[in-house]
Protein backbone atom coordinates (compact mmCIF):
# COMPACT_ATOMS: atom_id res chain seq x y z
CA UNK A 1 28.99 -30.16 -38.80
CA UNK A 2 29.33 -29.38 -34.82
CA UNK A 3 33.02 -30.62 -34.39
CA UNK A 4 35.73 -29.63 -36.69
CA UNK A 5 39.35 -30.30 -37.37
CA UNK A 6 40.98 -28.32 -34.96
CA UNK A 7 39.67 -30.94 -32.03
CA UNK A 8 41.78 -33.90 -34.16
CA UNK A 9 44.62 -34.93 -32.08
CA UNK A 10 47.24 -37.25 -34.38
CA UNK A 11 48.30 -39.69 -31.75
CA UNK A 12 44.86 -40.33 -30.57
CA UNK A 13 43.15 -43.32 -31.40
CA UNK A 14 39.82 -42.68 -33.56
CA UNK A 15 36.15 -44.44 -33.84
CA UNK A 16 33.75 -43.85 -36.63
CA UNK A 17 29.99 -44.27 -37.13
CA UNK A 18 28.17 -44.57 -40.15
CA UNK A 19 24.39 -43.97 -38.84
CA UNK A 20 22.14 -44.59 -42.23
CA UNK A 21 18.72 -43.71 -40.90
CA UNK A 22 15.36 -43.11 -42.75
CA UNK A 23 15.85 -39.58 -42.47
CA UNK A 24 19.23 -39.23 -42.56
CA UNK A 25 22.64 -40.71 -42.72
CA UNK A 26 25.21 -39.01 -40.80
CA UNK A 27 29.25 -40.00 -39.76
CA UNK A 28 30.33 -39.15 -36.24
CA UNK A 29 34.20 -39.25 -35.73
CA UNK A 30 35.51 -39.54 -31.92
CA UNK A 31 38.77 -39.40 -30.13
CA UNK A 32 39.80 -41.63 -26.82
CA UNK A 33 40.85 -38.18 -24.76
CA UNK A 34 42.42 -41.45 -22.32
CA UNK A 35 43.81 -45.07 -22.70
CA UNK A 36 42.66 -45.80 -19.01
CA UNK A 37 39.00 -44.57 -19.55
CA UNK A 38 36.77 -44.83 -21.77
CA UNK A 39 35.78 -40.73 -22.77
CA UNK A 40 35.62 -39.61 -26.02
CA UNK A 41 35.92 -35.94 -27.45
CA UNK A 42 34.05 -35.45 -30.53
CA UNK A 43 35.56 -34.20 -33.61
CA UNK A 44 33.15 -34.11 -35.95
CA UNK A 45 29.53 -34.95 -36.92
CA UNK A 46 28.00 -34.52 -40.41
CA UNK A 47 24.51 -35.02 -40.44
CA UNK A 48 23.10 -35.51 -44.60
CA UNK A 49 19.33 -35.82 -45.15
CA UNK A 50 19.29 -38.63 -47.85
CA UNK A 51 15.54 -39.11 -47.09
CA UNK A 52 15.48 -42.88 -47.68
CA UNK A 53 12.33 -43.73 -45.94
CA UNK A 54 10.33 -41.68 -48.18
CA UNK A 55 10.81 -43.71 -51.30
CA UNK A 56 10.88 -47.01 -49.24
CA UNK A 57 7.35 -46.35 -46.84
CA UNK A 58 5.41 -45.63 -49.89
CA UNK A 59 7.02 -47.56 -52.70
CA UNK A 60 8.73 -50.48 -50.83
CA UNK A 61 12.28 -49.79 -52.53
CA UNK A 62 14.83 -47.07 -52.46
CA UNK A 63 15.15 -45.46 -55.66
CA UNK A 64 17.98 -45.14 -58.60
CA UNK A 65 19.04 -41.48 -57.85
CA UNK A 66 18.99 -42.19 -54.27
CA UNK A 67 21.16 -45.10 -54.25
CA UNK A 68 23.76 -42.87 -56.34
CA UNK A 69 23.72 -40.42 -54.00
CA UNK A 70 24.29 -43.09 -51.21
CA UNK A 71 27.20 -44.62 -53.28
CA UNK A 72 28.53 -41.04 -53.69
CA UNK A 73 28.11 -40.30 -50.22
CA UNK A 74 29.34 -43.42 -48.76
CA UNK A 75 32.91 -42.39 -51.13
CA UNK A 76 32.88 -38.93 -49.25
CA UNK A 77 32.55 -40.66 -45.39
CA UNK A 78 35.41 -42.89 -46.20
CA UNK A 79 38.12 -39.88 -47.55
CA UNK A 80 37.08 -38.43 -44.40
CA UNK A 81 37.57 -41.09 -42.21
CA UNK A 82 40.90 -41.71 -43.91
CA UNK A 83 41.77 -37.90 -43.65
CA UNK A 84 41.31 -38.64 -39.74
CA UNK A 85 43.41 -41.84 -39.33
CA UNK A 86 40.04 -43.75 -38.41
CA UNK A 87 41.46 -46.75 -36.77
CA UNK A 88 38.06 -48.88 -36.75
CA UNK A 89 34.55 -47.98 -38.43
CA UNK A 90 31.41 -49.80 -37.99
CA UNK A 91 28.45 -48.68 -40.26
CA UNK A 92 24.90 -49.23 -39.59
CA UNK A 93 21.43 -49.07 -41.48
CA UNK A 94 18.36 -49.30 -39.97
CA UNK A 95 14.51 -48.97 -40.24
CA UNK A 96 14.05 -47.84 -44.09
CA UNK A 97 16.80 -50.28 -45.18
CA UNK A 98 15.02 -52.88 -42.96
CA UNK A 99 12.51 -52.23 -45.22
CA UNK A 100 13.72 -51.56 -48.43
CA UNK A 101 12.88 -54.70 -51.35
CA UNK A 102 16.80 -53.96 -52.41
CA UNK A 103 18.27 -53.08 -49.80
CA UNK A 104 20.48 -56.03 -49.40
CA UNK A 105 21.90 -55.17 -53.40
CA UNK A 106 22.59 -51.77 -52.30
CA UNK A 107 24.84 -52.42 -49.41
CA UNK A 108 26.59 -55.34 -52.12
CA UNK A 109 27.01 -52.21 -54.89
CA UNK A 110 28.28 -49.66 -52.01
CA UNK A 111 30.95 -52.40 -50.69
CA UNK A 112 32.07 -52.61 -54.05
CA UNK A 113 32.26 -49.61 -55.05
CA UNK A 114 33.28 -48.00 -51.67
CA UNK A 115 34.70 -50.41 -49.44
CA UNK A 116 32.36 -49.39 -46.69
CA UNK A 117 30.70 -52.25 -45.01
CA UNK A 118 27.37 -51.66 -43.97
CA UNK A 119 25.07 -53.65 -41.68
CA UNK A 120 21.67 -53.37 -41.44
CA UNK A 121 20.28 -54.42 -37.98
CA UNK A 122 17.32 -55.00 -36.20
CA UNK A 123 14.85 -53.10 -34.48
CA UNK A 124 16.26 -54.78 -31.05
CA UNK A 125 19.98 -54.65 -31.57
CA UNK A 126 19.27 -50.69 -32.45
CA UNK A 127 17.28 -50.92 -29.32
CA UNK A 128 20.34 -52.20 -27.44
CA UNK A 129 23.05 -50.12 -28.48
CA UNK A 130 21.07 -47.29 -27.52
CA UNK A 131 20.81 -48.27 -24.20
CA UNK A 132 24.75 -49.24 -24.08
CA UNK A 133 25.49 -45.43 -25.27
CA UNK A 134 23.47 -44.43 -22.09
CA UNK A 135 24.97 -46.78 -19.14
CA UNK A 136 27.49 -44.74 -17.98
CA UNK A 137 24.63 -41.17 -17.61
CA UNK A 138 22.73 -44.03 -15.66
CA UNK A 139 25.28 -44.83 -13.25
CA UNK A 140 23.95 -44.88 -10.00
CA UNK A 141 20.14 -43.64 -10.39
CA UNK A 142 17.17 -45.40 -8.91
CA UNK A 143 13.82 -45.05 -9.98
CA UNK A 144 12.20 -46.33 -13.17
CA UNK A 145 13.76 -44.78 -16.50
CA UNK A 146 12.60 -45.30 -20.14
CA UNK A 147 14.39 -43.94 -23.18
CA UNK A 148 13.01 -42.95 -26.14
CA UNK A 149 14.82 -42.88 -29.19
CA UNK A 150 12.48 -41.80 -32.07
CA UNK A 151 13.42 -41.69 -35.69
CA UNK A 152 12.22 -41.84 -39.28
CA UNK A 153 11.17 -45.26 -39.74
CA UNK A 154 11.02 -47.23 -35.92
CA UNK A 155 10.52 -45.74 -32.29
CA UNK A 156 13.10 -47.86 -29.82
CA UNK A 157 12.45 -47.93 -26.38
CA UNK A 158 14.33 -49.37 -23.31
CA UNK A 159 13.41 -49.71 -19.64
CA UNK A 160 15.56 -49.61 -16.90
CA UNK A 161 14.69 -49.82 -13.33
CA UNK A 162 17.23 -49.07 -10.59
CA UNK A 163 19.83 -49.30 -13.31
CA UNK A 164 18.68 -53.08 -14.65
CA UNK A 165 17.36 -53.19 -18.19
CA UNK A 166 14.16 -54.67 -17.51
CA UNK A 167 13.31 -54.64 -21.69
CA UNK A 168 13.86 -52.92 -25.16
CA UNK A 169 11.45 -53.13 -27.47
CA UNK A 170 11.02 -51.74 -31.33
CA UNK A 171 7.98 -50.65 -32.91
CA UNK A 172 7.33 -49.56 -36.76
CA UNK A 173 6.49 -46.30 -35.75
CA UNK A 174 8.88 -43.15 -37.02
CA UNK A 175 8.58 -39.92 -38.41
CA UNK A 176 9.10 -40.60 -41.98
CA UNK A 177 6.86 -43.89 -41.75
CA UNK A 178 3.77 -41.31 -40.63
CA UNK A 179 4.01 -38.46 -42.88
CA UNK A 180 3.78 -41.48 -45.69
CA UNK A 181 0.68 -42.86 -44.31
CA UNK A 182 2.55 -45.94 -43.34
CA UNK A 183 2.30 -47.03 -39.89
CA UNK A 184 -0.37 -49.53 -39.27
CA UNK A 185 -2.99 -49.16 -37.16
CA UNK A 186 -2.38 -52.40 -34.92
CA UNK A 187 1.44 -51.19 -34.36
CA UNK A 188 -0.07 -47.94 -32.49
CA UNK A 189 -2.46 -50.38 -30.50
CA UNK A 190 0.97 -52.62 -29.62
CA UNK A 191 2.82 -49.39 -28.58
CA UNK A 192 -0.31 -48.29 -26.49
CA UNK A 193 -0.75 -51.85 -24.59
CA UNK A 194 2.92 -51.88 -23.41
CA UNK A 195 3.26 -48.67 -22.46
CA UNK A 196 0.02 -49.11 -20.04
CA UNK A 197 1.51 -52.86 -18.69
CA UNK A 198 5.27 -51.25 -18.19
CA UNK A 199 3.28 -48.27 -16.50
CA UNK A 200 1.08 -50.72 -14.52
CA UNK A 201 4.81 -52.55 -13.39
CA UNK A 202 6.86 -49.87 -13.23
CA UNK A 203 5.02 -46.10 -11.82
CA UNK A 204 6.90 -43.41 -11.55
CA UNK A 205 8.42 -43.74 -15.11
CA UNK A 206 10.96 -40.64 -15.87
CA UNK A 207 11.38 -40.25 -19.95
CA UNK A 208 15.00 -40.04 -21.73
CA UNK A 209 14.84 -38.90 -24.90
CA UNK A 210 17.10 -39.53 -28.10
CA UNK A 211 17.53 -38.45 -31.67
CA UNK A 212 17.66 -35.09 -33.82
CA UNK A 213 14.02 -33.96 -33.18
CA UNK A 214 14.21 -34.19 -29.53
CA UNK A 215 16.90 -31.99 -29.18
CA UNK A 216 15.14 -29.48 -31.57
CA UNK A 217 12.31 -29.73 -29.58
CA UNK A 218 13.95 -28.80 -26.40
CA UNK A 219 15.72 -26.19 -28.00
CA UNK A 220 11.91 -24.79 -29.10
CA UNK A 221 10.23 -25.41 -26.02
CA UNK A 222 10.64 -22.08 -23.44
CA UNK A 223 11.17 -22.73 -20.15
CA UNK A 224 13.73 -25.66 -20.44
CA UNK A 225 15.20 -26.29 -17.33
CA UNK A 226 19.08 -25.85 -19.24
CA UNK A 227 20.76 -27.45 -15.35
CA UNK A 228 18.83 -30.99 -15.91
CA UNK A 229 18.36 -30.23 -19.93
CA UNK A 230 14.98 -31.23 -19.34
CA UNK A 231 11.48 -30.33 -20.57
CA UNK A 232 7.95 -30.60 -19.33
CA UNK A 233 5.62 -32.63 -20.96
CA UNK A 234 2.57 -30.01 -20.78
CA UNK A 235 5.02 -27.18 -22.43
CA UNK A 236 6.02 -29.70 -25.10
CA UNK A 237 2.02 -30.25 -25.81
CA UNK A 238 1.98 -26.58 -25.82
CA UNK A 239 4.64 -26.09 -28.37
CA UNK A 240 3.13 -29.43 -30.63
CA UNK A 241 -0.44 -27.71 -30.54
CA UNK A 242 1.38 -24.61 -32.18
CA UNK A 243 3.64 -26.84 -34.87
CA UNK A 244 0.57 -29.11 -35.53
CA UNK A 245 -1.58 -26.11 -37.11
CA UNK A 246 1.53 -24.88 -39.32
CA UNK A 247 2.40 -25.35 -42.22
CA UNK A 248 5.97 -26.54 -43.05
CA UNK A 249 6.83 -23.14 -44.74
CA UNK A 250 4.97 -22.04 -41.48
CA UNK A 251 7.86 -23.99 -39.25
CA UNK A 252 10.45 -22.98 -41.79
CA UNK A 253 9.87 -19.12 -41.23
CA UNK A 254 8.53 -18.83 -37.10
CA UNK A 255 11.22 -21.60 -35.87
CA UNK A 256 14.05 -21.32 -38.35
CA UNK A 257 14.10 -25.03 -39.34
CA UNK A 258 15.61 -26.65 -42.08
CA UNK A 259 12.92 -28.45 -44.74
CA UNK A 260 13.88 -32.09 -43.74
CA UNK A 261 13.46 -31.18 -40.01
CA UNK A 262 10.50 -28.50 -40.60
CA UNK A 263 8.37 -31.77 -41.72
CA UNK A 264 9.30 -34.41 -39.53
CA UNK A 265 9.57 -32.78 -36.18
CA UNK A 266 5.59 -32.45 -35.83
CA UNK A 267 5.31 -36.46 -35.57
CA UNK A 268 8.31 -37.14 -33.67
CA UNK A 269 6.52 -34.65 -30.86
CA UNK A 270 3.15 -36.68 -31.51
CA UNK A 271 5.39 -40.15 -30.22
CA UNK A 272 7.01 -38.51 -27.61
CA UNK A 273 3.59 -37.37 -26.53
CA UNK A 274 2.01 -40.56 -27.16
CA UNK A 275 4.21 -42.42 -25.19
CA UNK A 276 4.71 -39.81 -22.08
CA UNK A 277 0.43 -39.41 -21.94
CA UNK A 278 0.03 -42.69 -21.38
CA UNK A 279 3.21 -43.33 -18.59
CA UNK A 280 2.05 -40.27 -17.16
CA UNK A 281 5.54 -38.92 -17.19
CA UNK A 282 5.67 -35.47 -16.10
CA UNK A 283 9.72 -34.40 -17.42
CA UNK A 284 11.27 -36.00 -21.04
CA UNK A 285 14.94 -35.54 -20.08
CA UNK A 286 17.43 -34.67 -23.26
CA UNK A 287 21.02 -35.64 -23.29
CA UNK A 288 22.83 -35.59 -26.25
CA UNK A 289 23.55 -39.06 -27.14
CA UNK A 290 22.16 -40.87 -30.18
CA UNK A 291 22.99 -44.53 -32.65
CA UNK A 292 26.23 -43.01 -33.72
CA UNK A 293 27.34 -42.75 -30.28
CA UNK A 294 26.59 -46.41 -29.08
CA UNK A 295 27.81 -47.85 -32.08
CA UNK A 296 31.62 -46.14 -31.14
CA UNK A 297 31.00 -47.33 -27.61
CA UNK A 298 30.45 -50.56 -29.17
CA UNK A 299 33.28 -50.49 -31.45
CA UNK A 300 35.81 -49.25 -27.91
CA UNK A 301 34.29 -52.58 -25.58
CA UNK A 302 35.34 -54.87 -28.66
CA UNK A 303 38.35 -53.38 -29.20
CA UNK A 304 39.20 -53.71 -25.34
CA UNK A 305 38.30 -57.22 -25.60
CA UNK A 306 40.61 -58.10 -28.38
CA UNK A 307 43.48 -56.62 -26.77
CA UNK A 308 42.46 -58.13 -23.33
CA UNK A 309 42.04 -61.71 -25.31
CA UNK A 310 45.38 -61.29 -27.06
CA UNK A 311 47.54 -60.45 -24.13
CA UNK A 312 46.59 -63.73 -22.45
């Protein structure tokens, strides 16, 4: 948890997030700190490491005990969300529920059971809603700018230049999906082509970064430039080359990593790298913004437009 209670303000009006990643599945509450503008405070973020994508990217389904635990989980996110007068929720699942052969019965039994509604969307709406969370940090920039939001089971990546999205794409490439063996070989060559073309279009590309391991990384990496929260490429290929050769106990020990990061923070570095080599971007910029926080943006514009719609 980063946020606690004591941020909660009673007369405030609250968002929730249900991000249910293949890694995973965490609940980030917000505030509105102002009626006339749209800032948020966070008051809390719990971050639980279900693990989905492991059972579905080798065995195509998510399994009994883990679909318990999500039910049982699913029961604790709503108490809380009730303890903080949550005045709209959305939740969201996406790349291992994508996935998953019954998936679709295990958001039926969790509505039942819990009441929480849960949507599983695609690799281009995730894409999007990224890029929504991130409007308002690009206010105002030229210059070509692709973020990067890597995660268990997909990699989602969005172009803007001078501000315009130009294109979001999705590839079945994650973290989880690699250390299973599961990412096929023409979905790296598909990843590869773009980047070159978007390179080819668009020089000069400057990396964004988004999701759990790229904020470890940067955390990891000495030298970070704290002003721009910003890393160097070269000193993140200097820190990978040292995490590659390690064990996960390794990890554990030297970098003080918990077990469900310790393993999946080598391959998010390799995509990060993968994708930066072949842009030839020299910085991967960090801000903290993630799923969880688009999806509450998303949740705020829709709300606005009701009201808006309703007035008239």
């Amino acid at each position: 948890m980063e946020e606690g209670f004591a941020n909660y303000k009673e007369d405030a009006v609250t968002y929730a997030a249900i991000d249910i990643g293949s890694n995973a599945v965490r609940l980030l509450v917000k505030q509105l700190e102002s009626p006339e503008a749209p800032h948020f405070s966070k008051v809390l973020l719990l971050r639980v490491p279900l693990r989905l994508g492991f059972d579905v990217f080798s065995s195509g389904r998510i399994s009994e005990k883990k679909e318990k635990n999500m039910i049982r989980l699913m029961k604790a996110y709503k108490n809380l969300m009730k303890i903080y007068d949550v005045s709209d929720y959305r939740a969201c699942a996406t790349s291992a529920m994508r996935d998953a052969e019954n998936g679709p019965a295990i958001i039926k039994a969790i509505e039942k059971k819990t009441g929480i509604r849960i949507e599983i969307i695609d690799g281009q709406e995730e894409a999007r809603m990224i890029y929504n969370n991130h409007i308002e940090y690009m206010k105002g920039r030229k210059g070509n700018f692709m973020y990067v939001d890597v995660g268990g089971g997909s990699t989602e990546i969005n172009l803007l230049a001078d501000g315009e999205l130009v294109c979001s794409r999705s590839y079945n490439i994650g973290t989880v999906r690699i250390l299973n063996e599961a990412v096929v070989e023409s979905e790296w060559e598909r990843l590869s082509r773009d980047m070159k073309d978007l390179a080819l279009s668009y020089p000069g590309i400057n990396i964004i970064g988004s999701g759990g391991n790229i904020n470890k990384l940067i955390k990891l990496v000495k030298g970070r430039d704290s002003r721009y929260s910003r890393m160097t490429v070269a000193s993140l290929h200097e820190l990978y080359d040292k995490l590659k050769d390690m064990t996960v106990e390794q990890r554990m020990e030297e970098y003080a990593l918990k077990p469900d990061r310790a393993d999946v923070i080598v391959p998010a570095a390799r995509i990060f790298l993968t994708i930066a080599d072949i842009t030839d971007a020299a910085y991967i910029y960090v801000p903290v913004i993630g799923l969880a926080d688009g999806i509450i943006d998303g949740l705020y514009a829709r709300n606005i437009r009701h009201s808006e719609t309703y007035s008239e």
